[in-house]
C-alpha atoms as a PDB file:
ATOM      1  CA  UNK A   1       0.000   0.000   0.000  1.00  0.00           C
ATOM      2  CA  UNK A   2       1.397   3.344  -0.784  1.00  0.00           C
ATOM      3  CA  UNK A   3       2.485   5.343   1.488  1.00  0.00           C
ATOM      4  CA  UNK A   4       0.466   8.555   2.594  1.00  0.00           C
ATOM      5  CA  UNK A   5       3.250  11.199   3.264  1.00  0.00           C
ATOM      6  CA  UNK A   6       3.995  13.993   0.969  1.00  0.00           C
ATOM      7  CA  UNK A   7       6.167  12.810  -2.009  1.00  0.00           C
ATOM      8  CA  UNK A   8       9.887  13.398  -1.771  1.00  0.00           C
ATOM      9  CA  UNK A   9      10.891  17.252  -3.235  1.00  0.00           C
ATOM     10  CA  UNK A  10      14.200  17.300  -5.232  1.00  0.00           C
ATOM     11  CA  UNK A  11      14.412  20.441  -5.216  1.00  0.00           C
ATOM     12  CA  UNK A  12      14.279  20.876  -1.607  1.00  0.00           C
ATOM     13  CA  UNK A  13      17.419  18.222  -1.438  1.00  0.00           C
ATOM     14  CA  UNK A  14      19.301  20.462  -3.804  1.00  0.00           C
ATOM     15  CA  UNK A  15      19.128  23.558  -1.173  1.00  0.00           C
ATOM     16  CA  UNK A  16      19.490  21.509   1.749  1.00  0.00           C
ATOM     17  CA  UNK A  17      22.553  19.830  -0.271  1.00  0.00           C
ATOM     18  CA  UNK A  18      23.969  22.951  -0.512  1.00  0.00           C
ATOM     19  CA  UNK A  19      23.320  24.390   2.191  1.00  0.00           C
ATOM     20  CA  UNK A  20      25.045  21.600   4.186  1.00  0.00           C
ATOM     21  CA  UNK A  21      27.516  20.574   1.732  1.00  0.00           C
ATOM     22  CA  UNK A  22      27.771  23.509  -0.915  1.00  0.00           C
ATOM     23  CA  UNK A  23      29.164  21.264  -3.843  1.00  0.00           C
ATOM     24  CA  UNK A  24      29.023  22.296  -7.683  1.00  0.00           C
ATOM     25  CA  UNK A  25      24.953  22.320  -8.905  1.00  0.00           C
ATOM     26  CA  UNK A  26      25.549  19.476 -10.938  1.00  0.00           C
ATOM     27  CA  UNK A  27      26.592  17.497  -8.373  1.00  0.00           C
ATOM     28  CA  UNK A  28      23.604  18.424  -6.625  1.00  0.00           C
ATOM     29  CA  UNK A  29      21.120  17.915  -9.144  1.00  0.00           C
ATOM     30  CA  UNK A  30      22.345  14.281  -9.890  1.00  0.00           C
ATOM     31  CA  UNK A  31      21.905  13.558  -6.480  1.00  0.00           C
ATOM     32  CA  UNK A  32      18.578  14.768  -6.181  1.00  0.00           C
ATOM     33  CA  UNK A  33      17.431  13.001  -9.326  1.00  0.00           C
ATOM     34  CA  UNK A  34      18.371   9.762  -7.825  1.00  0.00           C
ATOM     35  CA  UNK A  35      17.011  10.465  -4.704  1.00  0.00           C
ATOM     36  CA  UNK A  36      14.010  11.360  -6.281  1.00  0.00           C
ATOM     37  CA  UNK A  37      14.182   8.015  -8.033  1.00  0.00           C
ATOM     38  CA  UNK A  38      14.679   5.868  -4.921  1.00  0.00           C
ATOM     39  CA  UNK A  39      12.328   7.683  -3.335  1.00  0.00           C
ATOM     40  CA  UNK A  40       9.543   6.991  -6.201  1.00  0.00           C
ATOM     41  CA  UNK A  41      10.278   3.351  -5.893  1.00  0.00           C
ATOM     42  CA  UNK A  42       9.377   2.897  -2.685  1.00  0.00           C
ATOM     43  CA  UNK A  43      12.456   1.056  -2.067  1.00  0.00           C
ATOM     44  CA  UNK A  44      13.555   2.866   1.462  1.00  0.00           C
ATOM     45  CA  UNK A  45      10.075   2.657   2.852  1.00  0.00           C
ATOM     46  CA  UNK A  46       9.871  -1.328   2.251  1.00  0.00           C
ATOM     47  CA  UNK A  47      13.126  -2.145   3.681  1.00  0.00           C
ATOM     48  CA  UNK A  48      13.180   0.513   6.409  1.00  0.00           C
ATOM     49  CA  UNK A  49       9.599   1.277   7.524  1.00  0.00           C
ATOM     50  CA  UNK A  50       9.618   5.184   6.634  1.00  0.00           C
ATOM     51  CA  UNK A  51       9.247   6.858   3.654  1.00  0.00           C
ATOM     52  CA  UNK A  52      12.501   8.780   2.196  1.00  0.00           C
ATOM     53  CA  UNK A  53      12.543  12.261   3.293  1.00  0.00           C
ATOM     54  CA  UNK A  54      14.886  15.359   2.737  1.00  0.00           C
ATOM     55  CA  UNK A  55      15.626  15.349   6.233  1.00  0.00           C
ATOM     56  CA  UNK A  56      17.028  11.748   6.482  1.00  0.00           C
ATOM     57  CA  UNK A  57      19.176  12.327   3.125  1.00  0.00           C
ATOM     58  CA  UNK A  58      21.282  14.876   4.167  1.00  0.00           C
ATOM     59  CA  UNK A  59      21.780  13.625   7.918  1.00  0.00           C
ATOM     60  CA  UNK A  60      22.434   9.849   6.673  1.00  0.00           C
ATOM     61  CA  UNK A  61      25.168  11.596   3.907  1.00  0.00           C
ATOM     62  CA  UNK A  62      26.517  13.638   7.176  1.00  0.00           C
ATOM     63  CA  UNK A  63      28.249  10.615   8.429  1.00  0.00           C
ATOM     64  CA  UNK A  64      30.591  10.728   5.521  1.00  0.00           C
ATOM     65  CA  UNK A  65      34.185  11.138   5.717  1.00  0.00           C
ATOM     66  CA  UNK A  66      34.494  15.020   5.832  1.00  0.00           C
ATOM     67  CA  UNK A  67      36.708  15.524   2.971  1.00  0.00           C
ATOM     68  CA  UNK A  68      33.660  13.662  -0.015  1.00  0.00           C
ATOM     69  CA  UNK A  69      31.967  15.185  -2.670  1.00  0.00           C
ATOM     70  CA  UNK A  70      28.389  15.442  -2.652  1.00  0.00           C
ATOM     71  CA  UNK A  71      28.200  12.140  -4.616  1.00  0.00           C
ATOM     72  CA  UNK A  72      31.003  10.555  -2.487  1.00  0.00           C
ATOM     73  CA  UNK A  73      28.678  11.437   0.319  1.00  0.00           C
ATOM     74  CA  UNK A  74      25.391   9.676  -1.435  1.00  0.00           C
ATOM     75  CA  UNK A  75      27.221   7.013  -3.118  1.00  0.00           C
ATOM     76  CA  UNK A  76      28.892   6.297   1.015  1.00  0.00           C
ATOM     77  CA  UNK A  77      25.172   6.110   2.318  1.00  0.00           C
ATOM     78  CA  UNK A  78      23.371   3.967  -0.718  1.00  0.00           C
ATOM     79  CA  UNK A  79      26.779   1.368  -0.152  1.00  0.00           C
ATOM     80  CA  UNK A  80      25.860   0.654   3.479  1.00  0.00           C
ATOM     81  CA  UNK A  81      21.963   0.047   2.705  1.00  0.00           C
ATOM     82  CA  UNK A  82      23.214  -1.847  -0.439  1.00  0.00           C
ATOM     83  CA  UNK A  83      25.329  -4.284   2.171  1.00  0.00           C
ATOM     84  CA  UNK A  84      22.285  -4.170   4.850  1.00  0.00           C
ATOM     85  CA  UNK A  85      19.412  -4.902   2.211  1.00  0.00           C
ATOM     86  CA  UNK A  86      20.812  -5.151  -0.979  1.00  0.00           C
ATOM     87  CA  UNK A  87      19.142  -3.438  -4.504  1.00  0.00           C
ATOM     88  CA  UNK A  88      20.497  -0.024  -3.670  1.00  0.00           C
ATOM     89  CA  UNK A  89      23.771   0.302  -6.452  1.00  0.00           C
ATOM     90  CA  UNK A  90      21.087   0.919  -9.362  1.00  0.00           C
ATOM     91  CA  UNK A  91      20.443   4.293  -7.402  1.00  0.00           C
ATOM     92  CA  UNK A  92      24.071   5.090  -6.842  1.00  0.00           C
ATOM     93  CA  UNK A  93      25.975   8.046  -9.136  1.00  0.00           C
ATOM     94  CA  UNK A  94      27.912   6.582 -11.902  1.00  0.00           C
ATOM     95  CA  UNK A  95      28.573  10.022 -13.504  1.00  0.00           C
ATOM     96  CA  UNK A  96      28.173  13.605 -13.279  1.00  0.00           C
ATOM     97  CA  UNK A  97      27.047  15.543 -16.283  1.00  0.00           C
ATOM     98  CA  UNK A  98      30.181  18.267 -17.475  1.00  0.00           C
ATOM     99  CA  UNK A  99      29.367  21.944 -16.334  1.00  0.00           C
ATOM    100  CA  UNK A 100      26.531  23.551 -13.695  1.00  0.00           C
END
């Protein structure tokens, strides 16, 4: 059954992604898109019990080492639900598009 929370906002991730992190807007944007895309799926709210939100993004990519990109950062978080639930590394950034 689908969840009845608000759906997920990418562009609310991009500020809060750069407001945290700062980052190039490319960077940010690819993010967001796949967030936006695991959050469609429904993925997060199966194996976790709560529905992807901005909120949990940005403090889940906090625990990064310090010195990672913004995709470093999402790439770090999708690798350790990949290892606890597996089907996350379709979601992960493969490549950044040239230029902002």
């Amino acid at each position: 059954m689908p969840s009845t929370a608000p759906s997920f906002d990418p562009e609310e991730l991009m500020t809060s992604l750069e407001d945290e992190f700062g980052g190039r807007e490319a960077e940010r944007r690819v993010v967001a898109r796949q967030a936006r895309d695991l959050a469609d799926s429904g993925k997060v709210e199966r194996d976790r019990g709560q529905p992807l939100t901005v909120e949990e993004v940005v403090r889940q990519m906090r625990d990064a080492p310090d010195d990672s990109t913004i995709p470093e950062r999402w790439n770090w978080w999708l690798g350790s639900l990949e290892a606890a639930y597996g089907g996350y590394r379709e979601f992960q950034v493969t490549r950044i598009p040239n230029g902002d």
